[in-house]
N, C-alpha and C. Protein backbone atom coordinates (compact mmCIF):
# COMPACT_ATOMS: atom_id res chain seq x y z
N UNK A 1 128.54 51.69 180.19
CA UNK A 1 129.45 52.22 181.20
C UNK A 1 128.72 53.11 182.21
N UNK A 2 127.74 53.69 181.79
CA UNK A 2 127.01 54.66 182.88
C UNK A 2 126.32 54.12 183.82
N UNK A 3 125.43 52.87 183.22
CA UNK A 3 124.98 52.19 184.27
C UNK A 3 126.12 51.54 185.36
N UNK A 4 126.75 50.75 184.75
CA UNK A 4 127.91 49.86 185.58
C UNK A 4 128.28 50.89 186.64
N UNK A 5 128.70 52.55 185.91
CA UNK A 5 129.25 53.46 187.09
C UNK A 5 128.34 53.95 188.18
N UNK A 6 126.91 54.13 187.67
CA UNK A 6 125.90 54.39 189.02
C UNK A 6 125.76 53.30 189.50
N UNK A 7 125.44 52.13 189.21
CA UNK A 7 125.42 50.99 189.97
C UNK A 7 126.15 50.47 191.13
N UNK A 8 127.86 51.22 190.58
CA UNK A 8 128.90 51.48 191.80
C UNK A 8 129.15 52.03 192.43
N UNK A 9 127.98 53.29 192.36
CA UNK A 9 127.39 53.99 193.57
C UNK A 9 127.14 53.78 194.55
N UNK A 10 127.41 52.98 195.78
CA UNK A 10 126.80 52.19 197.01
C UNK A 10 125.99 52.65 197.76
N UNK A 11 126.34 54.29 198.12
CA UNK A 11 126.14 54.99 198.90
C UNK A 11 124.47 55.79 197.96
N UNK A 12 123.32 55.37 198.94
CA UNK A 12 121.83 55.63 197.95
C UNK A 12 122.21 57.05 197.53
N UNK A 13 122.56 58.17 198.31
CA UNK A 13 122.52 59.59 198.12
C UNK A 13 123.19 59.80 196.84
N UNK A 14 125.06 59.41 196.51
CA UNK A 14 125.44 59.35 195.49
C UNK A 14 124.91 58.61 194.58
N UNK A 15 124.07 57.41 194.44
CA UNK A 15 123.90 56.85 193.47
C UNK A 15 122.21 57.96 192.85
N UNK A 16 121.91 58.51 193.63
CA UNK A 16 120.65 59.12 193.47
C UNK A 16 120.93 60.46 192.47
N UNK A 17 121.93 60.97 193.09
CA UNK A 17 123.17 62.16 192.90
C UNK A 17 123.14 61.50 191.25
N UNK A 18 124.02 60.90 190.83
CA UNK A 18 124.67 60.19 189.50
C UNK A 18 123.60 60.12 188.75
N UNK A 19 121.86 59.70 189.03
CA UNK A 19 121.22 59.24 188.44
C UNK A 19 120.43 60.58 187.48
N UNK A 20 120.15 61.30 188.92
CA UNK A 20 120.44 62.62 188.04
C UNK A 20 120.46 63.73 187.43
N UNK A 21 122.21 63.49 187.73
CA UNK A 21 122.91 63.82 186.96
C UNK A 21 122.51 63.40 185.62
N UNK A 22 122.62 62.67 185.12
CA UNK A 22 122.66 61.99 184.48
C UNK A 22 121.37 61.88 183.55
N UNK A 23 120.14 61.39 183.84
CA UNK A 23 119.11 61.38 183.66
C UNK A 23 118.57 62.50 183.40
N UNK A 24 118.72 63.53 183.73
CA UNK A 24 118.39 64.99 183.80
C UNK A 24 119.52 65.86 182.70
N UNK A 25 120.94 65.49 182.87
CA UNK A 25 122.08 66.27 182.04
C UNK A 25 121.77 67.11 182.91
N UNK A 26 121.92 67.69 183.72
CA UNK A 26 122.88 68.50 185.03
C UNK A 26 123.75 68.32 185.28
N UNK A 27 124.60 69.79 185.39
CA UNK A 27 125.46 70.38 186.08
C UNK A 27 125.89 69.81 186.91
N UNK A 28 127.14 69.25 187.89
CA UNK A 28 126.98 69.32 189.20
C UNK A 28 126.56 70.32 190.04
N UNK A 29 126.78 71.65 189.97
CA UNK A 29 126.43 72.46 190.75
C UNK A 29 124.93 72.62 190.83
N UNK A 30 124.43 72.17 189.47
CA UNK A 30 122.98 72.27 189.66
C UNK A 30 122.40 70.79 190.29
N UNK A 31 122.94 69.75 190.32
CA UNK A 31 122.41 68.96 190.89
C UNK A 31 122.79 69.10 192.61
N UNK A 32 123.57 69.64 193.16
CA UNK A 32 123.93 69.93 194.37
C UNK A 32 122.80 71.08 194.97
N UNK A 33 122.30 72.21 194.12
CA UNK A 33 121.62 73.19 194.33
C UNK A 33 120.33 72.74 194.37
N UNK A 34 119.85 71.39 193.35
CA UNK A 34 118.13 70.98 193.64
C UNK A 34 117.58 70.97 194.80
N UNK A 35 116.47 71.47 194.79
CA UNK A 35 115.68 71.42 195.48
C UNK A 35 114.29 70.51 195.60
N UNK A 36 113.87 70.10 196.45
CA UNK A 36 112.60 69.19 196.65
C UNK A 36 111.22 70.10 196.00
N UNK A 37 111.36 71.32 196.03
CA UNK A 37 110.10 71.93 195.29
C UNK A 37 110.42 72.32 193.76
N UNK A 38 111.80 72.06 193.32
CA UNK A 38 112.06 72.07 192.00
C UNK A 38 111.23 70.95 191.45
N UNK A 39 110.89 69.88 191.73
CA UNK A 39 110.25 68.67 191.32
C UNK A 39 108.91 68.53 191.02
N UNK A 40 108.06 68.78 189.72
CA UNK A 40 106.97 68.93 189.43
C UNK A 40 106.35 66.99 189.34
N UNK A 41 106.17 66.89 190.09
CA UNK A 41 105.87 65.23 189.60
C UNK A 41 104.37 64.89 188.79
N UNK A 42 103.86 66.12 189.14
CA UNK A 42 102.46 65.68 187.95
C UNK A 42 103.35 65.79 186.57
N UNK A 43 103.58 66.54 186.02
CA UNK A 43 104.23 67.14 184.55
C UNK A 43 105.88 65.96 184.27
N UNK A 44 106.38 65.20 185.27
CA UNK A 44 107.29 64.93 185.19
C UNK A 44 108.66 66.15 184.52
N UNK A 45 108.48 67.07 185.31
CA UNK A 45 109.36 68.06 184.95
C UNK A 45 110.45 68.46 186.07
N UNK A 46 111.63 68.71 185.96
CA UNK A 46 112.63 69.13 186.73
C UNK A 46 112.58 70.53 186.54
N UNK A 47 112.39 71.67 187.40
CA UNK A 47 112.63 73.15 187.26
C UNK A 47 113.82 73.53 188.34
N UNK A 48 115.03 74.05 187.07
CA UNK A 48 116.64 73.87 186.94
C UNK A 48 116.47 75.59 186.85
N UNK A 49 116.91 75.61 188.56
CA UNK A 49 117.04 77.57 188.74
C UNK A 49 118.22 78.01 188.76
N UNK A 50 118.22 79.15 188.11
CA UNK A 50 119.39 80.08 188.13
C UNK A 50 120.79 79.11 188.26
N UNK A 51 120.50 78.51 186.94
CA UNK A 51 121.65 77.53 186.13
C UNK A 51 122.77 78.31 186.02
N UNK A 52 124.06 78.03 185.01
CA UNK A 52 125.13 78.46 184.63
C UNK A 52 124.42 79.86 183.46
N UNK A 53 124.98 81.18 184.20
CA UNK A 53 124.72 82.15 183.42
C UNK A 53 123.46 82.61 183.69
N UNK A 54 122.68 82.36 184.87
CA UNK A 54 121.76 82.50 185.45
C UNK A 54 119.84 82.14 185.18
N UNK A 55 120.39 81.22 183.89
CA UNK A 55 119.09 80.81 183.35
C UNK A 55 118.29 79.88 184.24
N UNK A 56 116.97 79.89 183.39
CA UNK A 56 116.20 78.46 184.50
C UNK A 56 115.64 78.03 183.07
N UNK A 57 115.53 76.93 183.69
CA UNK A 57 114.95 75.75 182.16
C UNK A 57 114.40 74.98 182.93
N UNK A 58 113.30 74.08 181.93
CA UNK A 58 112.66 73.02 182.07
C UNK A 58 113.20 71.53 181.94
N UNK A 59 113.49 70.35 182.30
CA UNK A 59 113.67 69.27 182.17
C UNK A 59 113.32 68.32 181.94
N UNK A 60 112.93 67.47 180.82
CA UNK A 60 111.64 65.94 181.24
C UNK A 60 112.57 65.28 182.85
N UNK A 61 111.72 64.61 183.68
CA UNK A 61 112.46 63.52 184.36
C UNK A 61 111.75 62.41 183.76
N UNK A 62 112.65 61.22 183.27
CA UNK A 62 112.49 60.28 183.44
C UNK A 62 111.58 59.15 184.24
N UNK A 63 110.90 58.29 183.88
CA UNK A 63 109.75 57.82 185.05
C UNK A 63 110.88 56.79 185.99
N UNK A 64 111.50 56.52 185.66
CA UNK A 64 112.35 55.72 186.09
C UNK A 64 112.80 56.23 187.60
N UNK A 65 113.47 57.70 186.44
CA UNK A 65 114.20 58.38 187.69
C UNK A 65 113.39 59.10 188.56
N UNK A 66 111.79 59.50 188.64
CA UNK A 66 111.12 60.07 189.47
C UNK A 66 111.01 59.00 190.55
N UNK A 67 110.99 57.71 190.33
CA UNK A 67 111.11 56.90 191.40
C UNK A 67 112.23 56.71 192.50
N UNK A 68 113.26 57.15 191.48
CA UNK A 68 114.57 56.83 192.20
C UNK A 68 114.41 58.40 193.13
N UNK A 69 114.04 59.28 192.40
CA UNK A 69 113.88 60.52 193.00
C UNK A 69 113.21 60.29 194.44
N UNK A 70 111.79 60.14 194.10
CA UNK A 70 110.86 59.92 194.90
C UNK A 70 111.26 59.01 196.65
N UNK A 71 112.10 57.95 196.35
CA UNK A 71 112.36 56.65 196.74
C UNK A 71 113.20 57.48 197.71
N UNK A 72 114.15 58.68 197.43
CA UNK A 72 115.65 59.37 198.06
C UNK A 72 114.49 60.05 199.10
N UNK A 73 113.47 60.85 198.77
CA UNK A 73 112.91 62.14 199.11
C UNK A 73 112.01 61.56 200.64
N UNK A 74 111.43 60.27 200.52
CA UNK A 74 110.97 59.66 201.74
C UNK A 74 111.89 58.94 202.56
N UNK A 75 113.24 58.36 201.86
CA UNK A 75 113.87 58.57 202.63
C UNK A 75 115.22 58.69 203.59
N UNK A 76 115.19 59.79 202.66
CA UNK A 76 115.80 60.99 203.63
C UNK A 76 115.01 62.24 204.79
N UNK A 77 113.38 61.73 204.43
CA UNK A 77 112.21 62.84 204.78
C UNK A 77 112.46 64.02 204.67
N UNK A 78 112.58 64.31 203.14
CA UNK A 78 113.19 65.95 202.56
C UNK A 78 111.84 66.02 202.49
N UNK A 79 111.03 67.36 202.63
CA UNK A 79 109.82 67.88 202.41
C UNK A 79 109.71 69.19 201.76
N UNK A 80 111.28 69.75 201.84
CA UNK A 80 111.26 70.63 201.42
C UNK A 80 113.11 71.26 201.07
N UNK A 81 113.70 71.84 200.58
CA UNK A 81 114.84 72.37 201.09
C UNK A 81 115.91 71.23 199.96
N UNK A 82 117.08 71.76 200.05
CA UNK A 82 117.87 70.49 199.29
C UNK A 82 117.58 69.02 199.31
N UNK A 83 118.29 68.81 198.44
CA UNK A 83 117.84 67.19 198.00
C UNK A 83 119.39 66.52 198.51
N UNK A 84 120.33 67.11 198.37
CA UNK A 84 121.67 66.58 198.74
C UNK A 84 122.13 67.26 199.35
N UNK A 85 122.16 66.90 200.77
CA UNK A 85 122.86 67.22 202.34
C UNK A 85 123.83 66.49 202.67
N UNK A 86 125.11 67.05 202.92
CA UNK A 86 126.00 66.51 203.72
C UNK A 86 125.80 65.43 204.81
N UNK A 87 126.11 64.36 205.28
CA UNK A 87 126.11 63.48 205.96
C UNK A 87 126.29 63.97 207.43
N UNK A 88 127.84 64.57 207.09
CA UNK A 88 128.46 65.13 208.12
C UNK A 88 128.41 66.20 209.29
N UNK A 89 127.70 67.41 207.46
CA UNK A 89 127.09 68.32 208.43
C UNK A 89 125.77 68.44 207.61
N UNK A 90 124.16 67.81 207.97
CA UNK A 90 123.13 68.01 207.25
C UNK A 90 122.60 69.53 207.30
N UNK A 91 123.51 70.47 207.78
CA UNK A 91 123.06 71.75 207.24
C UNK A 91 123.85 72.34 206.20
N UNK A 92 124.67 71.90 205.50
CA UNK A 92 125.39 72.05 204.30
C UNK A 92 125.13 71.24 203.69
N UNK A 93 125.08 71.38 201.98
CA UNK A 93 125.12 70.91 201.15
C UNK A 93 126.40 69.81 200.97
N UNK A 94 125.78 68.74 199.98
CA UNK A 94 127.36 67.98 199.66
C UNK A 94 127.91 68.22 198.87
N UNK A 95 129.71 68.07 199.50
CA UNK A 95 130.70 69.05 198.86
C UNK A 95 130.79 68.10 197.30
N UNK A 96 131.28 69.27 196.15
CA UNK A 96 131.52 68.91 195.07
C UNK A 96 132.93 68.09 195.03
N UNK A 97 134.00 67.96 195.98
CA UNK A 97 134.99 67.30 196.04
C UNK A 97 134.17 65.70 196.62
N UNK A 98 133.35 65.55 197.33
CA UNK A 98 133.45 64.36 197.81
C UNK A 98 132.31 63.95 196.56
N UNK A 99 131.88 64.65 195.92
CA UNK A 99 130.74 63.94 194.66
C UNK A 99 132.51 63.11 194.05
N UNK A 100 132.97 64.22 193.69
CA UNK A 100 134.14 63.72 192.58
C UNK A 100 134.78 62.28 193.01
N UNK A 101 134.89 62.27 194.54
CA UNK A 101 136.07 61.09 194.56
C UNK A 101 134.80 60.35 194.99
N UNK A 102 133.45 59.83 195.34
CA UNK A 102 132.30 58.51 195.10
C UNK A 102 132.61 58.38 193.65
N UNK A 103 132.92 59.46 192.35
CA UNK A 103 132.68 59.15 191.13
C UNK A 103 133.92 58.60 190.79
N UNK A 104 134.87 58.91 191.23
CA UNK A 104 136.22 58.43 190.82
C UNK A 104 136.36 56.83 191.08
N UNK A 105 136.17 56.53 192.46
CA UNK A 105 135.83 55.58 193.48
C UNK A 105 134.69 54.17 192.62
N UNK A 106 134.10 54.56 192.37
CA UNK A 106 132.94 53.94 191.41
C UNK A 106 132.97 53.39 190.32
N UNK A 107 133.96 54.55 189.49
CA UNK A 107 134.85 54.12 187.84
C UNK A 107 135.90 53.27 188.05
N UNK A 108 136.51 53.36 189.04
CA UNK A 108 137.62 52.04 189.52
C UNK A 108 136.52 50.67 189.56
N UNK A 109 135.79 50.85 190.74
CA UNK A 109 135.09 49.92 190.84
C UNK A 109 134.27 49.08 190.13
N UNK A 110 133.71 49.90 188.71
CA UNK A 110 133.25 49.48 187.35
C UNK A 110 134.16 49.21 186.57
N UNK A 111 135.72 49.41 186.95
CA UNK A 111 136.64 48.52 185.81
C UNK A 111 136.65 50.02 184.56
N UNK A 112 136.16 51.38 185.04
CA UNK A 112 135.86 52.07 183.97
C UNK A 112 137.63 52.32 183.57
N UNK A 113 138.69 52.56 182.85
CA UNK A 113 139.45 53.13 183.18
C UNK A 113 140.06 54.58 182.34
N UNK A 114 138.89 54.86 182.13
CA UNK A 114 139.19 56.51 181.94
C UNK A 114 138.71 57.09 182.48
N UNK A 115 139.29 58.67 182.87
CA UNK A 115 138.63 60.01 183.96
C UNK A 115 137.16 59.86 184.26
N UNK A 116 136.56 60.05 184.88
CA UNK A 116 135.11 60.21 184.99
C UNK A 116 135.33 61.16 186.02
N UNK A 117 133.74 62.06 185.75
CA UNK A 117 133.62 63.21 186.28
C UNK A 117 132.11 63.57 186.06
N UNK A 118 131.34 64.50 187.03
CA UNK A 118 130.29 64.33 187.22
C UNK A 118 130.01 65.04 185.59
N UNK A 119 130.45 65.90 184.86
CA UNK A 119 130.36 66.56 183.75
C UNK A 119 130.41 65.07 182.58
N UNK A 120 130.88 63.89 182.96
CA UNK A 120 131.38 62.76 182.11
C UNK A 120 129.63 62.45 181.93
N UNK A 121 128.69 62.69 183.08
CA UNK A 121 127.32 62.13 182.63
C UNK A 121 126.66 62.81 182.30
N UNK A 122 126.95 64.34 182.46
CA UNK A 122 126.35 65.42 181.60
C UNK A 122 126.83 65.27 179.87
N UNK A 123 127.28 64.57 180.10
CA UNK A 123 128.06 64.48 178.25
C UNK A 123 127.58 63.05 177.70
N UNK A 124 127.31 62.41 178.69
CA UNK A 124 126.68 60.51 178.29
C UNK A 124 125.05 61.02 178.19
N UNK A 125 124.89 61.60 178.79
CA UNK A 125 123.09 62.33 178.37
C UNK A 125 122.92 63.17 176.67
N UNK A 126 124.03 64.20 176.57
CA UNK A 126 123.27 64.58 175.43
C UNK A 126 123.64 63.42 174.08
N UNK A 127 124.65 62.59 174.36
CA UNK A 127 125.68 61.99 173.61
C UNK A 127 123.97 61.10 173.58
N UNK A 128 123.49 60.04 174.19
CA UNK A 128 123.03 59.54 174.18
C UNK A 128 121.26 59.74 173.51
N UNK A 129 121.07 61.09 174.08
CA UNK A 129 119.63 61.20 173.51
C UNK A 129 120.29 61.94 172.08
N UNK A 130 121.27 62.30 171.41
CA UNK A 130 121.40 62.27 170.20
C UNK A 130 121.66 60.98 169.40
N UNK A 131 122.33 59.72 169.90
CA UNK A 131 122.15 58.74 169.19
C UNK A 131 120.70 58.13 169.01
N UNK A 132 119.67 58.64 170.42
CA UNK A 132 118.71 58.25 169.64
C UNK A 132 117.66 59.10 168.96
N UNK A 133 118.31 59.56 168.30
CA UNK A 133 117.45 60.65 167.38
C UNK A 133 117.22 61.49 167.75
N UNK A 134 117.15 62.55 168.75
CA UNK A 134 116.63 63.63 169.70
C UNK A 134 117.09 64.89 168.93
N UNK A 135 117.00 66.07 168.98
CA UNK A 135 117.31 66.99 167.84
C UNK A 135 118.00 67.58 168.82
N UNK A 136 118.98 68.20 168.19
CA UNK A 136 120.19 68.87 168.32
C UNK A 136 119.95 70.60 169.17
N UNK A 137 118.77 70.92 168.80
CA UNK A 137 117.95 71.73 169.05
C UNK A 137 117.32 71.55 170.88
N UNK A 138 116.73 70.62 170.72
CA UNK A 138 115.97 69.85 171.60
C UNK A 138 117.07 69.51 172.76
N UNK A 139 118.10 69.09 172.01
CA UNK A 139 119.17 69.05 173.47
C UNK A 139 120.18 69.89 174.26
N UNK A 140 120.25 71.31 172.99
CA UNK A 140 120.18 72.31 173.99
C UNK A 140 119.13 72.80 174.62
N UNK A 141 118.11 72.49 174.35
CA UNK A 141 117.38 73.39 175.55
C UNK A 141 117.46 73.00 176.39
N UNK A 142 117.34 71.47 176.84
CA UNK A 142 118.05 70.49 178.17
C UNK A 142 118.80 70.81 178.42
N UNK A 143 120.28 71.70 177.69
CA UNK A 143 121.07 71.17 178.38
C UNK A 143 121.59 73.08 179.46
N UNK A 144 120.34 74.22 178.63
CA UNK A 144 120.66 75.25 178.98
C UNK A 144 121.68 75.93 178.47
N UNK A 145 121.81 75.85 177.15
CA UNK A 145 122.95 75.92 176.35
C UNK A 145 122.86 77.57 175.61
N UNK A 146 123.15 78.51 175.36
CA UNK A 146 122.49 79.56 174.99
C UNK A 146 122.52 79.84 173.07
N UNK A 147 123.74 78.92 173.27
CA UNK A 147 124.25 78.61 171.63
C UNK A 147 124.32 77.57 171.15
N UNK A 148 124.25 77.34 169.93
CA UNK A 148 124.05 75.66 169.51
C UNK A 148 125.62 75.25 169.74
N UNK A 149 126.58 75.77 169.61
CA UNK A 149 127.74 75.45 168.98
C UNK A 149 128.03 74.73 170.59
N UNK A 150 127.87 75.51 171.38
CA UNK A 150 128.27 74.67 172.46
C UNK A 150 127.88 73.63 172.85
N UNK A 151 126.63 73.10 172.39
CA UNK A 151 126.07 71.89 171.95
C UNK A 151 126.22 71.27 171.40
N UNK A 152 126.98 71.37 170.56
CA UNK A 152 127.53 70.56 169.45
C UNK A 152 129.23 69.76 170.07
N UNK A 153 129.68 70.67 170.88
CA UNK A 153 130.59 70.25 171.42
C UNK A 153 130.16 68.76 172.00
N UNK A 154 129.49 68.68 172.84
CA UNK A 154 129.21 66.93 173.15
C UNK A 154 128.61 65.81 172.42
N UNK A 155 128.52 66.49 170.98
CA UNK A 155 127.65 65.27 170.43
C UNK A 155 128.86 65.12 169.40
N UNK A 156 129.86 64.28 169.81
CA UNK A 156 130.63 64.04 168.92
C UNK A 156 130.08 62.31 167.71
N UNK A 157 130.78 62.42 166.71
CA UNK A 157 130.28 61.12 165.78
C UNK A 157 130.20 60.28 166.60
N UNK A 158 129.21 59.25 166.81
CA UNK A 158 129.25 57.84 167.81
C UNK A 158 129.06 56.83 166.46
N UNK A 159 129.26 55.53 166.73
CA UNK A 159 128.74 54.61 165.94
C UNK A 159 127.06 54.70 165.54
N UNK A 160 126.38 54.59 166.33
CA UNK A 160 125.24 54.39 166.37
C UNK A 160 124.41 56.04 165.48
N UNK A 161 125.29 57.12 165.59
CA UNK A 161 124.74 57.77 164.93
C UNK A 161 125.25 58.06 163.18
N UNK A 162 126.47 57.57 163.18
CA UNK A 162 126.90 57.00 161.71
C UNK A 162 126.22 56.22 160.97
N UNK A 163 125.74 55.09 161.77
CA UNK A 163 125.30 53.96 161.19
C UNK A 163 123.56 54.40 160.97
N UNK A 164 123.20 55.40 161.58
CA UNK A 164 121.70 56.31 160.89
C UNK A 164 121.95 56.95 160.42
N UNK A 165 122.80 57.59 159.83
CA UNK A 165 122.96 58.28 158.51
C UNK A 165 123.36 57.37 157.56
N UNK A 166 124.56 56.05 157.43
CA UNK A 166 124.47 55.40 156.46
C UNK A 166 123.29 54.56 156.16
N UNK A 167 122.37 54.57 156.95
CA UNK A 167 120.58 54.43 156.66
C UNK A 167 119.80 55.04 155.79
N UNK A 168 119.99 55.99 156.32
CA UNK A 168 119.07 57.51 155.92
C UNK A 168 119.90 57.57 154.85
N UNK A 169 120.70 57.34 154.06
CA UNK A 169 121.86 57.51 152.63
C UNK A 169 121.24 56.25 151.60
N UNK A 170 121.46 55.09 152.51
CA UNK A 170 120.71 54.14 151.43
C UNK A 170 119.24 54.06 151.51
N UNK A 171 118.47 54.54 152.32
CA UNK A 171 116.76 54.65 151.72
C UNK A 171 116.76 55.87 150.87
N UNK A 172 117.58 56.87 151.13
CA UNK A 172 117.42 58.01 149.81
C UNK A 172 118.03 58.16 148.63
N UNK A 173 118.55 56.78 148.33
CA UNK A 173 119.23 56.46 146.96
C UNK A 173 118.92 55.22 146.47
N UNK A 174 118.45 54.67 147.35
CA UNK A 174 117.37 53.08 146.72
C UNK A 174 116.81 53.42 145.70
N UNK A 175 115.85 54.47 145.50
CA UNK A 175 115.43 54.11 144.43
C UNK A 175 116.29 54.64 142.70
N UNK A 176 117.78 54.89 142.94
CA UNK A 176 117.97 55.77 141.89
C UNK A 176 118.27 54.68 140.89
């Protein structure tokens, strides 16, 4: 579903926006606030300033998404300064209402038919690097979390992480 919904992104900026989001587990507000010198591309690192509660954290980016990154940054010829500018007015940022209705707009268009919301791919990120094994630990620090518990809030039971524990249950009772 996440792909299908960035894919129905048309517009490069939003689909760049979604990716991420997404790819990264950002905020909207923090993906609206990036900046072009937040972007370490030797280290493949995202540096995520004065987050929710005023923290800054580190991020892997994705190689994938440094391209998609990269691909936005030439061109739009950002060299410096936000990464997501208004169309309308490129000296403002883009508004968090018009992120919402490309995302709304998109989930129709992917056939999704439940709510989506830019927070829906902040929650398909940790959801996801916990099904594949990623530590619980490890995905708050991504996610800038100050407590585990609030971390725990998005990693609800999935299939895929049931079905590795009923793994991890029968290799540690095989031999009894």
């Amino acid at each position: 579903e996440v792909h299908a919904l960035l894919h129905a992104l048309r517009v490069p900026r939003f689909f760049t926006l979604g990716a991420t989001l997404y790819g990264c587990g950002l905020r909207r507000s923090e993906g609206l606030a990036l900046e072009a010198d937040a972007i370490d591309w030797q280290r493949a690192m995202l540096h995520v300033r004065d987050s929710k509660g005023g923290l800054d954290r580190l991020v892997p980016i994705p190689p994938r998404l440094q391209e998609i990154l990269d691909r936005h940054r030439r061109q739009e010829g950002i060299r410096s300064g936000r990464l997501f500018l208004s169309r309308l007015a490129p000296e403002c940022d883009l508004s968090p209402d018009t992120v919402g209705r490309a995302l709304h707009a998109a989930a129709a268009t992917a056939g999704i038919p439940k709510p989506v919301t830019a927070h829906s791919l902040r929650h398909a990120y940790a959801t996801h690097l916990l099904e594949r094994g990623v530590s619980l630990r490890l995905i708050q620090q991504f996610l800038g979390h100050r407590h585990l518990e609030t971390t725990a809030i998005y990693t609800h039971l999935t299939a895929a992480v049931m079905h590795r524990a009923h793994e991890a249950l029968q290799q540690m009772t095989a031999g009894l």
